[in-house]
PDB file of N, CA and C in Angstrom:
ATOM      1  N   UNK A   1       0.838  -1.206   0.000  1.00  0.00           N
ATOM      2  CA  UNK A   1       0.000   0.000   0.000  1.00  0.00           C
ATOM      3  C   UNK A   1       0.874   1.258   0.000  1.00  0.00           C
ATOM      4  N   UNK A   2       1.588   1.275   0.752  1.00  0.00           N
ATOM      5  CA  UNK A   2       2.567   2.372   1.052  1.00  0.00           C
ATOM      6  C   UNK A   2       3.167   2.663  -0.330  1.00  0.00           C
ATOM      7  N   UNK A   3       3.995   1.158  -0.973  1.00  0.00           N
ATOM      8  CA  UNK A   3       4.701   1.341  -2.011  1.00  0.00           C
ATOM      9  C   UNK A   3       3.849   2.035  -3.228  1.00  0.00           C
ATOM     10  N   UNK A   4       2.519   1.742  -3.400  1.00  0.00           N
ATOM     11  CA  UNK A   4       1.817   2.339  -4.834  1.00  0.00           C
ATOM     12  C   UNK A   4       1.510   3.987  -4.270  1.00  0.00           C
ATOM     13  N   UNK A   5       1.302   4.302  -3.151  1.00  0.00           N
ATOM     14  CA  UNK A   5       1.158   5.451  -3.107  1.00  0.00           C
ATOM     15  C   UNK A   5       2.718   6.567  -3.104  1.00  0.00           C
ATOM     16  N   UNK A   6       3.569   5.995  -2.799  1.00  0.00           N
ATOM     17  CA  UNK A   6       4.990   6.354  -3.203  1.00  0.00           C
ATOM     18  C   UNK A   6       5.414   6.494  -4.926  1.00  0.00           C
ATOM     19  N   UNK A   7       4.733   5.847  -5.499  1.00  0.00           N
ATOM     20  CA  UNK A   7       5.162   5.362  -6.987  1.00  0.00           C
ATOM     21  C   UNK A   7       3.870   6.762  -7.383  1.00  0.00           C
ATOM     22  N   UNK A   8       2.723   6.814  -6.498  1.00  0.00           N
ATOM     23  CA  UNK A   8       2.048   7.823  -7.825  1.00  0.00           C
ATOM     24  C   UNK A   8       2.514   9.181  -7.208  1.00  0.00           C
ATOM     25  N   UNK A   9       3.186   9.221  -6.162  1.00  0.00           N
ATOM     26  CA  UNK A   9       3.668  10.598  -5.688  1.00  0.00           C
ATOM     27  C   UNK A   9       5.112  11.374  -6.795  1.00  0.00           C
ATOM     28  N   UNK A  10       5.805  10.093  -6.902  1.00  0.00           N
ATOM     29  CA  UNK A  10       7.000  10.055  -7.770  1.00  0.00           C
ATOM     30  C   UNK A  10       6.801  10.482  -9.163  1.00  0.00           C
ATOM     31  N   UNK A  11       5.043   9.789  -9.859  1.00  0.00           N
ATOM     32  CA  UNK A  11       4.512   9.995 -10.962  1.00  0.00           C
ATOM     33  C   UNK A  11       5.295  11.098 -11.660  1.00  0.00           C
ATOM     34  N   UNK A  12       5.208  12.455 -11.893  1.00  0.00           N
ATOM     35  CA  UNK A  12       5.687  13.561 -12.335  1.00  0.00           C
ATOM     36  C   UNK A  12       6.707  13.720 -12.739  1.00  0.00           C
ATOM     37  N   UNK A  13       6.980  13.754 -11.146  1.00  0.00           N
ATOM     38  CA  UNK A  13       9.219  13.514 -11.468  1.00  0.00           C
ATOM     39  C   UNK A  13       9.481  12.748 -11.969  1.00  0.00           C
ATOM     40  N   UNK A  14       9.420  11.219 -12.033  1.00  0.00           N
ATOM     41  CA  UNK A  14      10.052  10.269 -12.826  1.00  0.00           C
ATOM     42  C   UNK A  14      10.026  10.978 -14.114  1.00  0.00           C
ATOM     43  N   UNK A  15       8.717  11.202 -14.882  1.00  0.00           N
ATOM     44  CA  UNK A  15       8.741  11.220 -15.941  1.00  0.00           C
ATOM     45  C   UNK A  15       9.623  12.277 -16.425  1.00  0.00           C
ATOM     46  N   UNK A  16       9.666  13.379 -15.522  1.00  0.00           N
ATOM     47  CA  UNK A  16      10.673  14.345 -15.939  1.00  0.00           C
ATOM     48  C   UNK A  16      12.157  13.758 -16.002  1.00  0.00           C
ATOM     49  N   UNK A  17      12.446  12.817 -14.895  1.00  0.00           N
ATOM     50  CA  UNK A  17      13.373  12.173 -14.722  1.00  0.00           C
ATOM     51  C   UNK A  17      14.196  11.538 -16.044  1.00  0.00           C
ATOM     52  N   UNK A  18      12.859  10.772 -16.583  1.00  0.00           N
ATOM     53  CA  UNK A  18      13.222   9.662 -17.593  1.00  0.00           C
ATOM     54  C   UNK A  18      13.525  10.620 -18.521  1.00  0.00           C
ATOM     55  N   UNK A  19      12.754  11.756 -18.960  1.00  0.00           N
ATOM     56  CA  UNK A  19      13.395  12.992 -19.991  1.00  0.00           C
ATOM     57  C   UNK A  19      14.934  13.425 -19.896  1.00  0.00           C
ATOM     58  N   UNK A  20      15.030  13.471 -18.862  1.00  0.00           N
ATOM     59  CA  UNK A  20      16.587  14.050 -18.350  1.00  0.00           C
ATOM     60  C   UNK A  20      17.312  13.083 -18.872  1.00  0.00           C
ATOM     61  N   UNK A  21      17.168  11.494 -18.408  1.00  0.00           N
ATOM     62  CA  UNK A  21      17.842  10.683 -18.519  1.00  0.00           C
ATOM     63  C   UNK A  21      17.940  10.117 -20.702  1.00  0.00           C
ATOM     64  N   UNK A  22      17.140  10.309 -20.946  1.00  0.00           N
ATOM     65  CA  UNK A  22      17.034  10.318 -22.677  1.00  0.00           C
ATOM     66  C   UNK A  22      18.178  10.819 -22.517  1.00  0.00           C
ATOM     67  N   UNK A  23      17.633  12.026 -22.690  1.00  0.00           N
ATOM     68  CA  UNK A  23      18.837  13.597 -22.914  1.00  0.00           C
ATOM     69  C   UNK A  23      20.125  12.858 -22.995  1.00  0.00           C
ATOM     70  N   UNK A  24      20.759  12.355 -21.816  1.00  0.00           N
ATOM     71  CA  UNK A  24      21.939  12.018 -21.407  1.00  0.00           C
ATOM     72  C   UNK A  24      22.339  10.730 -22.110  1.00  0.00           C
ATOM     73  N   UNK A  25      21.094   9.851 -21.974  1.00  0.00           N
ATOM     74  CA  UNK A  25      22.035   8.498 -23.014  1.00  0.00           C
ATOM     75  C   UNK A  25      22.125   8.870 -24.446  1.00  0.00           C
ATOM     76  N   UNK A  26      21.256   9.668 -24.941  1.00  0.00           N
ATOM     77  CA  UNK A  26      21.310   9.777 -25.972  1.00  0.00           C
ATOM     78  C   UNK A  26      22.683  10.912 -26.567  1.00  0.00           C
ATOM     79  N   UNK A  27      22.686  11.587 -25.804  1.00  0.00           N
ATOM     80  CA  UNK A  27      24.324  12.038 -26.125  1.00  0.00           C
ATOM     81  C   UNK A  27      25.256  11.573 -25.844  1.00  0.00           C
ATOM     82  N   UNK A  28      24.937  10.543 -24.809  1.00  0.00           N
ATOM     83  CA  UNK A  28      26.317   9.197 -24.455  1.00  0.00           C
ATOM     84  C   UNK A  28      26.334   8.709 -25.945  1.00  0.00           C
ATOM     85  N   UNK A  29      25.043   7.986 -26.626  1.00  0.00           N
ATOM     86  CA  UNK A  29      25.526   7.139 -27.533  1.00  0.00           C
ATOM     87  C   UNK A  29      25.935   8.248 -28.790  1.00  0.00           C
ATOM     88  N   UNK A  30      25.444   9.258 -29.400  1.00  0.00           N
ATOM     89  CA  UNK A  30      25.662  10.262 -29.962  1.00  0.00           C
ATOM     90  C   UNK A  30      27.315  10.510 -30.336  1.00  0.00           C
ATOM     91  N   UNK A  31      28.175  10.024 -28.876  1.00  0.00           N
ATOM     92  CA  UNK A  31      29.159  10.454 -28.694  1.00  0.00           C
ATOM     93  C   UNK A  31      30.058   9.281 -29.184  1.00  0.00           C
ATOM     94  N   UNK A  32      29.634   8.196 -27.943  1.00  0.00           N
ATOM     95  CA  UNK A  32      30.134   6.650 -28.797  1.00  0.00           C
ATOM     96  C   UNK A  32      29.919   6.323 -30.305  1.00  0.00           C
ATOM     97  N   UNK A  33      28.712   6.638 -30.785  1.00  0.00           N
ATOM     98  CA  UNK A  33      28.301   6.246 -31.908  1.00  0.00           C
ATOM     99  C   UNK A  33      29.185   6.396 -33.334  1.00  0.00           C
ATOM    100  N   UNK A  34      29.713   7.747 -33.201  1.00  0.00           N
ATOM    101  CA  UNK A  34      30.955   8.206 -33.959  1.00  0.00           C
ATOM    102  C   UNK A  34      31.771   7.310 -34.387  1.00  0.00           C
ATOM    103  N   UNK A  35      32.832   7.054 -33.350  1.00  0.00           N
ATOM    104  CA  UNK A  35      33.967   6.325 -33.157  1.00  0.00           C
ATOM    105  C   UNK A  35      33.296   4.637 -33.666  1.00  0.00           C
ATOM    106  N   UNK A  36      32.579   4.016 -33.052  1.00  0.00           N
ATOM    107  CA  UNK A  36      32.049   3.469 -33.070  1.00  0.00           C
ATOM    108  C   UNK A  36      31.585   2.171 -34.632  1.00  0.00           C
ATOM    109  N   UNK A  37      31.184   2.950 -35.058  1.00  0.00           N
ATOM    110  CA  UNK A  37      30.961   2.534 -36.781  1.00  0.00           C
ATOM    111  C   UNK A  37      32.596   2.348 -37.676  1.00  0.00           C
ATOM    112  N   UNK A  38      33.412   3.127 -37.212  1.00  0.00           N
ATOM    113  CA  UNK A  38      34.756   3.243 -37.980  1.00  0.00           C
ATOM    114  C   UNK A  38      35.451   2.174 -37.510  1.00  0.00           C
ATOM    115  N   UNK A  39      35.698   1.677 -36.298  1.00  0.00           N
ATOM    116  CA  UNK A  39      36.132   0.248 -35.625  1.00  0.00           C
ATOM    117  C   UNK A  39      36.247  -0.849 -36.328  1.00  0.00           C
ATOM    118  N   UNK A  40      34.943  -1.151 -36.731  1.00  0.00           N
ATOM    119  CA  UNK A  40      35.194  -2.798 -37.578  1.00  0.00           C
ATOM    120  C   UNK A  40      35.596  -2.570 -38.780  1.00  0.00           C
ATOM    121  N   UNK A  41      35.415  -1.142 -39.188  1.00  0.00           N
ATOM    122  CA  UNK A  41      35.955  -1.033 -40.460  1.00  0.00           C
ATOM    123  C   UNK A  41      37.500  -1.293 -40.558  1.00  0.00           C
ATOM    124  N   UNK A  42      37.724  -0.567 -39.711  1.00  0.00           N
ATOM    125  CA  UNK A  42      39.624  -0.250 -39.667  1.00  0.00           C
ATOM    126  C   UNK A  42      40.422  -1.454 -39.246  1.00  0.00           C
ATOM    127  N   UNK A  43      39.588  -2.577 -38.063  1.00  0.00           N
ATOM    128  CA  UNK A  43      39.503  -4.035 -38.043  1.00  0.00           C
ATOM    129  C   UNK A  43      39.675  -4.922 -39.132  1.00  0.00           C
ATOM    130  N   UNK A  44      38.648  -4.511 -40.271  1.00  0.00           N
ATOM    131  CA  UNK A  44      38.602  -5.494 -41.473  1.00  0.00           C
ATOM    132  C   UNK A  44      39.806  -5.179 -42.439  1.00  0.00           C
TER     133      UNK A  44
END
C-alpha cells in the first residue's frame, strides 16, 4: 500500500526524470556512436 502510493507521488518527477535521462544516453551514444561505426571497419 505504502509502495503504490509512493510510486504515484513520484509519478511527475520520474517522468521528468526519464526525460533528463534520454537527454543524457542519448548524447552518451551520440558520442560513442561516432567512433564506433569506424572500428570494424579499420579491423577489417
Amino acid at each position: 500500500m505504502g509502495i503504490s502510493q509512493e510510486v504515484k507521488d513520484r509519478g511527475s518527477a520520474s517522468e521528468d526524470q526519464i526525460e533528463a535521462t534520454k537527454e543524457q544516453y542519448n548524447s552518451l551514444v551520440n558520442r560513442l556512436a561516432i567512433p564506433t561505426p569506424e572500428l570494424p571497419e579499420s579491423t577489417e
